[in-house]
C-alpha atoms as a PDB file:
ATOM      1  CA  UNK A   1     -24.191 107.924 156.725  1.00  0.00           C
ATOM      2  CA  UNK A   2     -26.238 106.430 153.706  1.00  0.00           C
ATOM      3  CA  UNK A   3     -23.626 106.264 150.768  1.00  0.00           C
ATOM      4  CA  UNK A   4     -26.285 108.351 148.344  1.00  0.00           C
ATOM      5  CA  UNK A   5     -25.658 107.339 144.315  1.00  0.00           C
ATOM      6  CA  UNK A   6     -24.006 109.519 141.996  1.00  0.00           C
ATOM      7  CA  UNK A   7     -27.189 109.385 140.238  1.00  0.00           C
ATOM      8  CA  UNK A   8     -29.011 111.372 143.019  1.00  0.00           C
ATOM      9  CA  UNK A   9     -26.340 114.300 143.549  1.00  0.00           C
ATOM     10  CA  UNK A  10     -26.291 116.566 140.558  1.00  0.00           C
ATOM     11  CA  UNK A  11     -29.854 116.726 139.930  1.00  0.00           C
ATOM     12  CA  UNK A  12     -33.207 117.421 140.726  1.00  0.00           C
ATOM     13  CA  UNK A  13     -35.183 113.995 141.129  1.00  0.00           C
ATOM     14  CA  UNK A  14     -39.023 113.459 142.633  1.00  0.00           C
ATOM     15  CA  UNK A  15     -39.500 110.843 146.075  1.00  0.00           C
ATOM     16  CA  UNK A  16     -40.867 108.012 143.377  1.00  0.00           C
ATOM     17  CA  UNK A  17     -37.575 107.953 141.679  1.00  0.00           C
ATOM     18  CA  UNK A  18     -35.484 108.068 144.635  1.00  0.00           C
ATOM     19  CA  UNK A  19     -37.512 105.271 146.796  1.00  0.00           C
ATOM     20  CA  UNK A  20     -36.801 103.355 143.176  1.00  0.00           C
ATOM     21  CA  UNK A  21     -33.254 104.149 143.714  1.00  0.00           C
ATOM     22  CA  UNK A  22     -32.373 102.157 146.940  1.00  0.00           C
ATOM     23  CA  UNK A  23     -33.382 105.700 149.275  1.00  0.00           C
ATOM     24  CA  UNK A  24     -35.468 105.503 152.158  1.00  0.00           C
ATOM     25  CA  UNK A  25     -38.144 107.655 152.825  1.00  0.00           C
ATOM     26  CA  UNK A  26     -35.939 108.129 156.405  1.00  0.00           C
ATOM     27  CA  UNK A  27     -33.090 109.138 154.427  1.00  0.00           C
ATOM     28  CA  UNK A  28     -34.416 111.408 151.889  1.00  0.00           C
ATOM     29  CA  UNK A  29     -35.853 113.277 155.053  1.00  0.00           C
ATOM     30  CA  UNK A  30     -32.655 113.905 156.560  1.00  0.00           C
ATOM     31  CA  UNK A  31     -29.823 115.947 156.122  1.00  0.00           C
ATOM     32  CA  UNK A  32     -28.338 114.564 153.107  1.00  0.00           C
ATOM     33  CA  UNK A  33     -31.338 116.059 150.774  1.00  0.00           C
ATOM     34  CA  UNK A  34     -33.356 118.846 150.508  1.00  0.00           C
ATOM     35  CA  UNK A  35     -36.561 119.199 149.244  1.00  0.00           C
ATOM     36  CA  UNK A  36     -37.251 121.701 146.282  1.00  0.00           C
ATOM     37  CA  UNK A  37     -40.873 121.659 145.930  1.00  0.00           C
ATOM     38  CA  UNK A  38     -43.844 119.160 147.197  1.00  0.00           C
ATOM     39  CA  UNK A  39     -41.923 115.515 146.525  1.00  0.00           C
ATOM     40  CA  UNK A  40     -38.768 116.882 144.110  1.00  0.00           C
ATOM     41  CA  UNK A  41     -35.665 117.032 146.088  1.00  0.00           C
ATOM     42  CA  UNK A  42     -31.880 117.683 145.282  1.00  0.00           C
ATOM     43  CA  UNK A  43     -28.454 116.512 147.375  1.00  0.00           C
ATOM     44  CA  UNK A  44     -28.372 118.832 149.746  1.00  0.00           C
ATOM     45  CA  UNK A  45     -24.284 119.944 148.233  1.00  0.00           C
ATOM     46  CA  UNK A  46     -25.772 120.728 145.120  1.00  0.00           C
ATOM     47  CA  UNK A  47     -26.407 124.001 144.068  1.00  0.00           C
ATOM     48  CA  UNK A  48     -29.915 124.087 142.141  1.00  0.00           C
ATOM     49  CA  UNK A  49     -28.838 126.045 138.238  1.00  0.00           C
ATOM     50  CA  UNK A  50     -31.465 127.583 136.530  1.00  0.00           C
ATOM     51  CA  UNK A  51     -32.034 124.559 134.400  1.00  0.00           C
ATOM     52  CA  UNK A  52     -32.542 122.561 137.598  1.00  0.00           C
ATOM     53  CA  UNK A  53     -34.579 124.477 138.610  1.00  0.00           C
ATOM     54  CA  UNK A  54     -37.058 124.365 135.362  1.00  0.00           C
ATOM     55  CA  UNK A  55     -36.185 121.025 135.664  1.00  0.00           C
ATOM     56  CA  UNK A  56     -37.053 120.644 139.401  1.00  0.00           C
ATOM     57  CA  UNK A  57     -40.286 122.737 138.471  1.00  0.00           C
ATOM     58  CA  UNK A  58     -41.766 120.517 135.677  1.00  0.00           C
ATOM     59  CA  UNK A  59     -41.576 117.713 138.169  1.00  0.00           C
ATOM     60  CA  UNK A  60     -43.910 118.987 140.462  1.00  0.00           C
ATOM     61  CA  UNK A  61     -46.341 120.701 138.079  1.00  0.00           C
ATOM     62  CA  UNK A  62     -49.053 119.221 135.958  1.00  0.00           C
ATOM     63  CA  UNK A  63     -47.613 117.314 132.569  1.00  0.00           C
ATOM     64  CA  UNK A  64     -49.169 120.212 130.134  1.00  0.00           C
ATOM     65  CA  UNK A  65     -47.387 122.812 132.397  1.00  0.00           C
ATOM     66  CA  UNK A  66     -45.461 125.001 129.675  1.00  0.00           C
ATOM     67  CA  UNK A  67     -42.635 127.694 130.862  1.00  0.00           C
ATOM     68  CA  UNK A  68     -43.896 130.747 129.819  1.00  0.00           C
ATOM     69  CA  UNK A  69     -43.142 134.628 129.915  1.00  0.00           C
ATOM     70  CA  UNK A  70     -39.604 136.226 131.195  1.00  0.00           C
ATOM     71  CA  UNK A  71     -38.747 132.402 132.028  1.00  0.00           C
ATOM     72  CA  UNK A  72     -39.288 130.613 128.419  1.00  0.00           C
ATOM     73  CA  UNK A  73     -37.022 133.644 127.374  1.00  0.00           C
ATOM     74  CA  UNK A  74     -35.104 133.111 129.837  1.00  0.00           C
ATOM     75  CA  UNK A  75     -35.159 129.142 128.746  1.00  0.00           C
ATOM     76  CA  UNK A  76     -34.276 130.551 124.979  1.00  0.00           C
ATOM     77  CA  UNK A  77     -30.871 132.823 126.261  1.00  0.00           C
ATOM     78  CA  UNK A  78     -32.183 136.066 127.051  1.00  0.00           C
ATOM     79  CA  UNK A  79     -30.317 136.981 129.889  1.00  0.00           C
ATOM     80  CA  UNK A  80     -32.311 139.253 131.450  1.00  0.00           C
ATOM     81  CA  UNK A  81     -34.975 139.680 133.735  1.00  0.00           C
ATOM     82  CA  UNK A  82     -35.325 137.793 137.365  1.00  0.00           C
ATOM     83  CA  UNK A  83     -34.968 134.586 137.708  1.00  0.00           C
ATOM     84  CA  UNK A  84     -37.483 133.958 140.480  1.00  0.00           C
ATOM     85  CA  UNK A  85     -40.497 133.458 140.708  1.00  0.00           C
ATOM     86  CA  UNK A  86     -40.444 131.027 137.190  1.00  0.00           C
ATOM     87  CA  UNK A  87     -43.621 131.289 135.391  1.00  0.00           C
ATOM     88  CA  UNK A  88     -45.658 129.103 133.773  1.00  0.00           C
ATOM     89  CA  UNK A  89     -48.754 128.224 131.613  1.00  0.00           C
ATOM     90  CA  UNK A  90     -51.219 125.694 132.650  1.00  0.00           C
ATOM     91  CA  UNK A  91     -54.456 125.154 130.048  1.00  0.00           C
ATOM     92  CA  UNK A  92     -57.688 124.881 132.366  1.00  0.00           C
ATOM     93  CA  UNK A  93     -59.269 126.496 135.852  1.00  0.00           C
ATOM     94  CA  UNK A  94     -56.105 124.715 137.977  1.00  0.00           C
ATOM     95  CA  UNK A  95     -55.279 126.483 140.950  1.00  0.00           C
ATOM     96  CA  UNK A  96     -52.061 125.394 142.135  1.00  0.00           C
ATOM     97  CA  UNK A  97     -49.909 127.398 145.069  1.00  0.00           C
ATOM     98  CA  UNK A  98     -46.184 126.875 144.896  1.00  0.00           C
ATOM     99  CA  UNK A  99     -43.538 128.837 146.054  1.00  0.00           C
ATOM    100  CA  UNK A 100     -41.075 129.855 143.776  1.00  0.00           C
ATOM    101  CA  UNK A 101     -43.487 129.251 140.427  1.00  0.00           C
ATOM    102  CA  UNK A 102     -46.124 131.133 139.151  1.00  0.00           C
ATOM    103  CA  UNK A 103     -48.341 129.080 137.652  1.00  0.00           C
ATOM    104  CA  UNK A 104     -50.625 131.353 135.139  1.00  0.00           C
ATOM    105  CA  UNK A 105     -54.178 129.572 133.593  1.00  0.00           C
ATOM    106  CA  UNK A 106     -55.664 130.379 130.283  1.00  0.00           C
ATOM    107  CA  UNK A 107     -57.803 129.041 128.433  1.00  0.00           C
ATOM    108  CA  UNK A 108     -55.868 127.581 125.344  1.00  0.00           C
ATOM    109  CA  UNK A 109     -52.268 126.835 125.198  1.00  0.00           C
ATOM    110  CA  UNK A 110     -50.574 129.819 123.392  1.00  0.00           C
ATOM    111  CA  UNK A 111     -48.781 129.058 120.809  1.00  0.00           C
ATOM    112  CA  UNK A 112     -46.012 126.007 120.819  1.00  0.00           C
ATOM    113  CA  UNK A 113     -42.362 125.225 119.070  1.00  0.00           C
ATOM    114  CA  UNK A 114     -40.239 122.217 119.208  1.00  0.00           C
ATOM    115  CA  UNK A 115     -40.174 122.259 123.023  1.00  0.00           C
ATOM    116  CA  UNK A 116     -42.432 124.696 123.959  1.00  0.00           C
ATOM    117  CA  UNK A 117     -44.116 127.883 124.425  1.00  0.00           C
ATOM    118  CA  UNK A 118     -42.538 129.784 121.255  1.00  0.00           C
ATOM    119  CA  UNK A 119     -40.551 133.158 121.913  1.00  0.00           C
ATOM    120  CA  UNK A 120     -43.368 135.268 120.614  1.00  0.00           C
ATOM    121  CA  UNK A 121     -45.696 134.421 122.696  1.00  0.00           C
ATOM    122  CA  UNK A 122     -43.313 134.347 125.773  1.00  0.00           C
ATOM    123  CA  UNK A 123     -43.086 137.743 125.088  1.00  0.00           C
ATOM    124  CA  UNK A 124     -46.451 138.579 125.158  1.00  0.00           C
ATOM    125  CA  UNK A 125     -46.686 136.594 128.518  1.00  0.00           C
ATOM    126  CA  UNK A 126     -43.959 138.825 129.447  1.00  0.00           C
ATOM    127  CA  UNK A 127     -45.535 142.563 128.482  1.00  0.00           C
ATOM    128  CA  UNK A 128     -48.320 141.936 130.655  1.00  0.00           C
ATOM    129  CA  UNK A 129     -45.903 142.063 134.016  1.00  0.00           C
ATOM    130  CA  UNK A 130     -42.984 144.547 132.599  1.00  0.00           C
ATOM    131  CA  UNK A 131     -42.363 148.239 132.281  1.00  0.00           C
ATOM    132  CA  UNK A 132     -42.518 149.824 128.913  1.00  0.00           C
ATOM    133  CA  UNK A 133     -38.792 150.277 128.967  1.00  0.00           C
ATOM    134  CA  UNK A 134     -37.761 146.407 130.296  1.00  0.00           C
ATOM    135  CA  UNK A 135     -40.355 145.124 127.190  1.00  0.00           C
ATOM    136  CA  UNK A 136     -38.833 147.362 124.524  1.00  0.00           C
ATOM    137  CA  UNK A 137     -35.320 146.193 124.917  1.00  0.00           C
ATOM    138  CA  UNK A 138     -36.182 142.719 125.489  1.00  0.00           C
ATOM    139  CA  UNK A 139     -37.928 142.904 122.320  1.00  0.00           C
ATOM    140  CA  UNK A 140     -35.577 144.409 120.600  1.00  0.00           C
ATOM    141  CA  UNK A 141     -32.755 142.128 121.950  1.00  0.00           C
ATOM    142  CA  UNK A 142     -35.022 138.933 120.792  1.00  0.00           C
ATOM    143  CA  UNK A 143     -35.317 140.194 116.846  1.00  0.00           C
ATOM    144  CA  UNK A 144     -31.470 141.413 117.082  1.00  0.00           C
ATOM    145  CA  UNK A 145     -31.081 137.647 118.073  1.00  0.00           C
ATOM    146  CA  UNK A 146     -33.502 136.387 115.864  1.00  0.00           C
ATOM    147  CA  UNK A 147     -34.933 134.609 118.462  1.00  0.00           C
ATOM    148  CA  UNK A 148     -38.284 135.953 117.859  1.00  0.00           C
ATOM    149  CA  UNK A 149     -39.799 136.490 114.389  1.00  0.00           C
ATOM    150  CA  UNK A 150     -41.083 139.765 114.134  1.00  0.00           C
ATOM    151  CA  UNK A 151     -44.200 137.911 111.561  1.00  0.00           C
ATOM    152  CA  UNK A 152     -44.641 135.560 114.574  1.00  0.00           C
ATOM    153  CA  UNK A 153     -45.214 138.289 116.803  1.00  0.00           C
ATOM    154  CA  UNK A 154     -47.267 140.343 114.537  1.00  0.00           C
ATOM    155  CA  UNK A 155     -49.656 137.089 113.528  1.00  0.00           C
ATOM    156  CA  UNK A 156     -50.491 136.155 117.516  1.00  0.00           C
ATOM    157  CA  UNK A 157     -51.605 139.972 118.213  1.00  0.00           C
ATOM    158  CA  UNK A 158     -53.746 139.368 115.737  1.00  0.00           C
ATOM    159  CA  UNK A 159     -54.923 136.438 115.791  1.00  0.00           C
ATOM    160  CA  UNK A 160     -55.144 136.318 119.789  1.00  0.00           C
ATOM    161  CA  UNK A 161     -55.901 139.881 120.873  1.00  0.00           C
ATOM    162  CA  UNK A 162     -58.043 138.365 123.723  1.00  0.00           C
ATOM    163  CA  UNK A 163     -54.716 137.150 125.080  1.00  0.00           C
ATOM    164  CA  UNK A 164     -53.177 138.370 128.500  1.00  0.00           C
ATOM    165  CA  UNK A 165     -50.402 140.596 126.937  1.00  0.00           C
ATOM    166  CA  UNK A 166     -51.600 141.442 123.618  1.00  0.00           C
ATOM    167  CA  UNK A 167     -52.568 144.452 124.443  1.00  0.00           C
ATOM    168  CA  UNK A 168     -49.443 145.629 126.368  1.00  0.00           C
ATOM    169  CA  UNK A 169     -47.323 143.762 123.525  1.00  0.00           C
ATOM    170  CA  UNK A 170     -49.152 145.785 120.946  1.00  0.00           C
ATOM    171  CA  UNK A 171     -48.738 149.179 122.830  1.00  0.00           C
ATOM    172  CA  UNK A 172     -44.561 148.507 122.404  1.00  0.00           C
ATOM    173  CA  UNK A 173     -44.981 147.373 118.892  1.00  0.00           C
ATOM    174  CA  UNK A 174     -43.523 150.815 117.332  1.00  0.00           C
ATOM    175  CA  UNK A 175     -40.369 150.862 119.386  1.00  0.00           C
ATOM    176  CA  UNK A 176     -39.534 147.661 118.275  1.00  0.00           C
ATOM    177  CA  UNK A 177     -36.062 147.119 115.913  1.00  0.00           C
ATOM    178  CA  UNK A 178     -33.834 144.313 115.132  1.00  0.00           C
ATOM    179  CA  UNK A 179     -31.159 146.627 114.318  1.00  0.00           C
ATOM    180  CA  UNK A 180     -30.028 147.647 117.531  1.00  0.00           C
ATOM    181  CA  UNK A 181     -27.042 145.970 118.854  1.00  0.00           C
ATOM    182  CA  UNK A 182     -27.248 145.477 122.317  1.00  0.00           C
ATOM    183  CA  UNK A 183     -30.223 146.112 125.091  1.00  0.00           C
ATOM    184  CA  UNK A 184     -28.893 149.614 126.234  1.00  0.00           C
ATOM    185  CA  UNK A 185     -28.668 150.588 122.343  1.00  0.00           C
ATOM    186  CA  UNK A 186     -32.059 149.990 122.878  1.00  0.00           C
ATOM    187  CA  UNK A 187     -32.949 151.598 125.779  1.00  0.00           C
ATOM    188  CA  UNK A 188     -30.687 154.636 124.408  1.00  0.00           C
ATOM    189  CA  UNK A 189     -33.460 154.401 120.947  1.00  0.00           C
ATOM    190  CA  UNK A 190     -36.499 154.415 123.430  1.00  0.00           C
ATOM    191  CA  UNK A 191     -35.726 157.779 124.718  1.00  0.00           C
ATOM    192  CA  UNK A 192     -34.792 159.796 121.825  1.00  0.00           C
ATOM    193  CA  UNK A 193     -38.212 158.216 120.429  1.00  0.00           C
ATOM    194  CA  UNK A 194     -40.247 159.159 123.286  1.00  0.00           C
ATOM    195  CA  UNK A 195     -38.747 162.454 123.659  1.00  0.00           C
ATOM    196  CA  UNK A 196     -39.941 162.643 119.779  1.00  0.00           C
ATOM    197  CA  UNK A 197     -36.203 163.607 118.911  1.00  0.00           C
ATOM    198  CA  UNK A 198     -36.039 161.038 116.314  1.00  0.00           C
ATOM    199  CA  UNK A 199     -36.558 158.564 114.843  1.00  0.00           C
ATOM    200  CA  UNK A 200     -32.456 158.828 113.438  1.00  0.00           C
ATOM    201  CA  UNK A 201     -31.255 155.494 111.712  1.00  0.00           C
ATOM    202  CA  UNK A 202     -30.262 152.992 113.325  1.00  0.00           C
ATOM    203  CA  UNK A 203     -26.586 150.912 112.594  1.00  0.00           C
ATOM    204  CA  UNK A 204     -26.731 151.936 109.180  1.00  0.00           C
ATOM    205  CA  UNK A 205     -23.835 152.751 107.042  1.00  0.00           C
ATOM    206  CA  UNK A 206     -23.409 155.844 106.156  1.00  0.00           C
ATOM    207  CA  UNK A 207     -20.550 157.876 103.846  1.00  0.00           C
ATOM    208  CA  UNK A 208     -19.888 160.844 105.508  1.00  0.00           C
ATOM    209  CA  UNK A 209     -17.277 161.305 102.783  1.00  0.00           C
ATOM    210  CA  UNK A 210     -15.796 159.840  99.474  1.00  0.00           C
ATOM    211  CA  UNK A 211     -14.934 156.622 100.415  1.00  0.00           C
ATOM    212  CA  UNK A 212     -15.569 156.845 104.076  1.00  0.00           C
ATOM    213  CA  UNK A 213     -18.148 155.203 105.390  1.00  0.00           C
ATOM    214  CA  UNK A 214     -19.411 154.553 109.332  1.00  0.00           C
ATOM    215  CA  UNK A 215     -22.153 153.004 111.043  1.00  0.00           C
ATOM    216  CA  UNK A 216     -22.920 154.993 113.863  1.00  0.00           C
ATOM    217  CA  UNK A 217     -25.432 153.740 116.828  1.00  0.00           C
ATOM    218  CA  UNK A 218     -27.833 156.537 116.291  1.00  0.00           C
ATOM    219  CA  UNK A 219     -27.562 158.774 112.823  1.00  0.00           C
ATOM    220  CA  UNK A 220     -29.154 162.624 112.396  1.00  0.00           C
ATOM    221  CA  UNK A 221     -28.854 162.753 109.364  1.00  0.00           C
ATOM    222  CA  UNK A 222     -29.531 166.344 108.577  1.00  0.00           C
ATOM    223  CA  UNK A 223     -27.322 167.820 111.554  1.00  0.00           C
ATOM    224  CA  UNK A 224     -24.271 165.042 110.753  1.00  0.00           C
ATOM    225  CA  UNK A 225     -24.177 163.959 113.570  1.00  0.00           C
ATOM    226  CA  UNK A 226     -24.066 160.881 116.054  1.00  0.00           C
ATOM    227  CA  UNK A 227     -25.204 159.218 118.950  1.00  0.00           C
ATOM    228  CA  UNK A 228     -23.030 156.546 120.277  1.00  0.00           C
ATOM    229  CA  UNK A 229     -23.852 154.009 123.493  1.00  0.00           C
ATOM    230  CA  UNK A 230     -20.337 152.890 125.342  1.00  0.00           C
ATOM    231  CA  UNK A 231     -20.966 150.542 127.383  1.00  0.00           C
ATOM    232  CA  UNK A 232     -17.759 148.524 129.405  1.00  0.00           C
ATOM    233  CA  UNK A 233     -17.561 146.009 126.628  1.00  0.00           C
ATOM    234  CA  UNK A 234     -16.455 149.042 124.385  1.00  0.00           C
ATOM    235  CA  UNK A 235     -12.958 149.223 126.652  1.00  0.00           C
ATOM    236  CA  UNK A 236     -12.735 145.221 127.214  1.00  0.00           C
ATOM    237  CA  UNK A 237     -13.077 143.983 123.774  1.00  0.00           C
ATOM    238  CA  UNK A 238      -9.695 145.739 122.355  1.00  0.00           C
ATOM    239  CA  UNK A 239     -11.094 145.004 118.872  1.00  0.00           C
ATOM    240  CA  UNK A 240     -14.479 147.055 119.227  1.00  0.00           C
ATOM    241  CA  UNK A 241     -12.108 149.614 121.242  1.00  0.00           C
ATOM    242  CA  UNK A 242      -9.897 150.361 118.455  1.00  0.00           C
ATOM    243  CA  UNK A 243     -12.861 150.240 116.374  1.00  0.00           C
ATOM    244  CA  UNK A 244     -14.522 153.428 118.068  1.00  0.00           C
ATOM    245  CA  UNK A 245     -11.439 155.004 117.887  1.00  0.00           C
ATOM    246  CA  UNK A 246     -11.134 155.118 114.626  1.00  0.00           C
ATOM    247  CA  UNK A 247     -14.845 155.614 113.827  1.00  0.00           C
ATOM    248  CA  UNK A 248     -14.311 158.763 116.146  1.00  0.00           C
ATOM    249  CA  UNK A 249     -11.236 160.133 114.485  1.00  0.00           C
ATOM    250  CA  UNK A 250     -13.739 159.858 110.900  1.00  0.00           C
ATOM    251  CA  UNK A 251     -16.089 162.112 112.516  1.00  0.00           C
ATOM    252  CA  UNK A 252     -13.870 164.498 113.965  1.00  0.00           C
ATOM    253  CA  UNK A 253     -11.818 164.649 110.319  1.00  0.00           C
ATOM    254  CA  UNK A 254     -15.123 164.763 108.074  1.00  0.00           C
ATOM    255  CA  UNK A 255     -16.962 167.113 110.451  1.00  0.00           C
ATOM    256  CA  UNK A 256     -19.690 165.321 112.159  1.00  0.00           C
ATOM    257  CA  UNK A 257     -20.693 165.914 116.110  1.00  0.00           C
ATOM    258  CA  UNK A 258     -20.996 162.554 118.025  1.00  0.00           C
ATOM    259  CA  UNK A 259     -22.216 162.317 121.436  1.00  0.00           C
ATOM    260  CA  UNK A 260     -21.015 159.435 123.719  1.00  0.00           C
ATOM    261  CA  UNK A 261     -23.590 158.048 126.130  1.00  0.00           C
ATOM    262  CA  UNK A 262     -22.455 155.507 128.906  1.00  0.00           C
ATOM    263  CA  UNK A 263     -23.471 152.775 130.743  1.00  0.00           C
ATOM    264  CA  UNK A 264     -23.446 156.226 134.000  1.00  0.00           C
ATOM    265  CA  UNK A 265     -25.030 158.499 131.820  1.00  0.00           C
ATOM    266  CA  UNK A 266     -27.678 156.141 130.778  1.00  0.00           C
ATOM    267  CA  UNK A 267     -29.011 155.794 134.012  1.00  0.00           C
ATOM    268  CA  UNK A 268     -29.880 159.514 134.462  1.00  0.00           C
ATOM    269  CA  UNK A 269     -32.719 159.379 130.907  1.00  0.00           C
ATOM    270  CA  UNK A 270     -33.265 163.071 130.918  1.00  0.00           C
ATOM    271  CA  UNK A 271     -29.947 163.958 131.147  1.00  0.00           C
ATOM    272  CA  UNK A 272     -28.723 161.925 128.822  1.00  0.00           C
ATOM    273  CA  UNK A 273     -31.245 163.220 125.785  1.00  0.00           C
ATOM    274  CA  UNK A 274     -30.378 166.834 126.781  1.00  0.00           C
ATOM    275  CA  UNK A 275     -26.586 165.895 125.997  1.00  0.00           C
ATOM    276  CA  UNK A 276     -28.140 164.935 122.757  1.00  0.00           C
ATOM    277  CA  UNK A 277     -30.291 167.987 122.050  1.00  0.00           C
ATOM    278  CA  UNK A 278     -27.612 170.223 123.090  1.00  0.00           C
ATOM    279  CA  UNK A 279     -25.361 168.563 119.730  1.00  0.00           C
ATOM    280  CA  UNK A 280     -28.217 168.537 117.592  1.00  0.00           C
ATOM    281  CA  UNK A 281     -28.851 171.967 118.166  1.00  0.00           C
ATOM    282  CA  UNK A 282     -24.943 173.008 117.386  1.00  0.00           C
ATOM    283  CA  UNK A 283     -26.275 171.935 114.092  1.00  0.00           C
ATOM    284  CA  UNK A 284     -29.003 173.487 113.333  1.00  0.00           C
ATOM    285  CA  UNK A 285     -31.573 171.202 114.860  1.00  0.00           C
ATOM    286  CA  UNK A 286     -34.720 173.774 114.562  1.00  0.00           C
ATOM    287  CA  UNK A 287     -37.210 171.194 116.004  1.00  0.00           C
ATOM    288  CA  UNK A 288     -38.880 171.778 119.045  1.00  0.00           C
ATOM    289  CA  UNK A 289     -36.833 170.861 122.517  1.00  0.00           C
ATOM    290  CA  UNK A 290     -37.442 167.078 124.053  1.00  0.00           C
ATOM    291  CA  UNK A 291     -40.630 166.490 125.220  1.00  0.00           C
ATOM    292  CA  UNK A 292     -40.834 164.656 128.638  1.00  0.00           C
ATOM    293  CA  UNK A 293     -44.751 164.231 128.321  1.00  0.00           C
ATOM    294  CA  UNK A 294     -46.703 161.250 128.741  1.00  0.00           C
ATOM    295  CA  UNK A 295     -45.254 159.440 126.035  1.00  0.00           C
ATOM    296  CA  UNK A 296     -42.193 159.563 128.330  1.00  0.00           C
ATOM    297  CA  UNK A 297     -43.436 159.070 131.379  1.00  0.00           C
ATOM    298  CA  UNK A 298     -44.688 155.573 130.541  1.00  0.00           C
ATOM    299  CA  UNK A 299     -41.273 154.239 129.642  1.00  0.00           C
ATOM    300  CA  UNK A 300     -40.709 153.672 133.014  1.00  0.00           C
ATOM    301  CA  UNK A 301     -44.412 152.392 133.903  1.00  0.00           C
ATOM    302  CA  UNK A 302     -45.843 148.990 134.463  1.00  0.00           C
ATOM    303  CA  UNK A 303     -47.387 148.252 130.746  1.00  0.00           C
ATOM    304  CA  UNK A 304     -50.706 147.347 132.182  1.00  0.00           C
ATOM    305  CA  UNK A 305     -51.109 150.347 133.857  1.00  0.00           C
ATOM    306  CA  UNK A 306     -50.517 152.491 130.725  1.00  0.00           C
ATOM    307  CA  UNK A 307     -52.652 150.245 128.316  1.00  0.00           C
ATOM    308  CA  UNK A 308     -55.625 149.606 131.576  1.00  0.00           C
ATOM    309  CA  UNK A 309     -55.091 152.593 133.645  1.00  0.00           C
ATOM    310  CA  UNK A 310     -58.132 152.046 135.278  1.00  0.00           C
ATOM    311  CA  UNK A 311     -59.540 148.711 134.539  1.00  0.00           C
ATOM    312  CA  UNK A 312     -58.910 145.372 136.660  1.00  0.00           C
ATOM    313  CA  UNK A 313     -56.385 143.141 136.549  1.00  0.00           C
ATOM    314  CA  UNK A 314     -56.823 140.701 133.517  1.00  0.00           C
ATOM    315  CA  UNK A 315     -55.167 137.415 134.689  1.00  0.00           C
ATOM    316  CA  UNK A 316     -56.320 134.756 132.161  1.00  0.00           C
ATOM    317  CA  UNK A 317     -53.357 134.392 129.727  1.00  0.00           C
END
């Protein structure tokens, strides 16, 4: 067995660099490698992370190959979205086939950071292949985590309205918040908004009496009352658990009406925003019932089929 170097075991390397190495083109064919992609192999008893992978993938594509879409955010620390296919931006007419990477053209670059496509316009790569729902709360998520600028964002749109996304990126513009805490939070925003139940505040500090003041998730202000998202963290993290219980003994002493969604009950939309109507309207709510029109039915539609219903498929980026 051919005693393979350390340096060729944790990593992704290309045929050049290992026939540099001391390995035969014999060897690199047999069982002690596999191959990634077209000439980029790995030891065949390491396990490929996600940076090898982008790692493994910039090997094989052209130099000017940029990671783009759910994958540069991906790249950034969203932690979200699959993982496969990776996507990428290639400047040009190249036509390239790979399995495992989806290599997008455009016609210029969008626009580029430190190292690399910048989270903005990741994003925008990103609205063109995501329901409305998935973009909102990954856009929200990026401005809670200030890894997208919110100017940034507004400046490419436009600037570059020709560019695949903008229009789907534009569409989810007025959803958009950096104040919500988490993803679901978001998701949890989305449907009160589209069920035109809102908009209520979001994470701002209210005094619901002398001296007393809360921030609650979601805030009616004129019915007192409050929409909270539990999610599992809320029982793991003791400190955020003792938290909500004391943020739930203010309301219940200072007479406000709170309304717990979970992780479950998030996955059932309707049902959830009933839950809420049915506590706004123990106080007084007079507005008209949630609407589960349109508006609502395109949360959980592919963006480019609510902005280009009927059009073709744009792929230029």
């Amino acid at each position: 067995m051919f005693p393979v170097p350390n340096a060729f075991r944790s990593r992704p390397f290309t045929r050049e660099e290992a026939l540099c190495g001391g390995i035969s083109r014999g060897v690199l064919q047999g069982p002690q490698f596999r191959r990634l992609y077209e000439s980029v192999y790995c030891h065949v008893d390491h396990v490929p992370t996600f940076e090898d992978r982008l790692n493994a993938a910039r090997l094989t594509l052209p130099d000017g190959a940029r990671a783009a879409g759910i994958t540069r955010l991906q790249e950034l620390g969203l932690d979200y979205g699959p993982r496969s296919p990776l996507h990428f931006v290639v400047e040009g007419d190249l036509h390239l086939v790979i399995d495992g990477i989806y290599l997008h053209r455009t016609v210029k670059l969008p626009p580029l950071g430190e190292d690399g496509v910048t989270a903005a316009a990741a994003f925008v790569a990103y609205c063109a292949e995501a329901r409305t729902i998935d973009a909102i709360k990954v856009g929200c998520d990026l401005l809670r985590s200030k890894l997208m600028d919110r100017h940034d964002l507004d400046q490419l749109l436009c600037e570059e309205k020709w560019r695949r996304g903008a229009s789907e990126a534009t569409y989810v513009l007025p959803y958009l918040t950096d104040r919500c805490r988490s993803m679901a939070e978001a998701e949890l925003l989305a449907y009160v908004v589209a069920a035109r139940l809102g908009p209520p505040q979001v994470n701002t500090a209210v005094e619901i009496a002398r001296g007393v003041r809360v921030t609650p998730d979601l805030w009616f202000g004129e019915q007192r009352a409050a929409a909270e998202y539990e999610g599992s963290h809320h029982q793991e993290d003791r400190a955020q658990y003792n938290a909500d219980i004391d943020r739930y003994r203010a309301y219940r002493r200072h007479d406000v009406a709170y309304e717990l969604v979970t992780k479950e009950r998030l996955r059932t939309p309707r049902t959830a925003v009933r839950a809420l109507h049915s506590m706004l309207l123990s106080r007084g709510y007079e507005g008209p019932p949630p609407e589960f029109g349109p508006e609502w039915d395109a949360l959980f539609m592919r963006l480019s089929d609510v902005v280009r219903p009927h059009g073709p498929r744009h792929r230029a980026g």
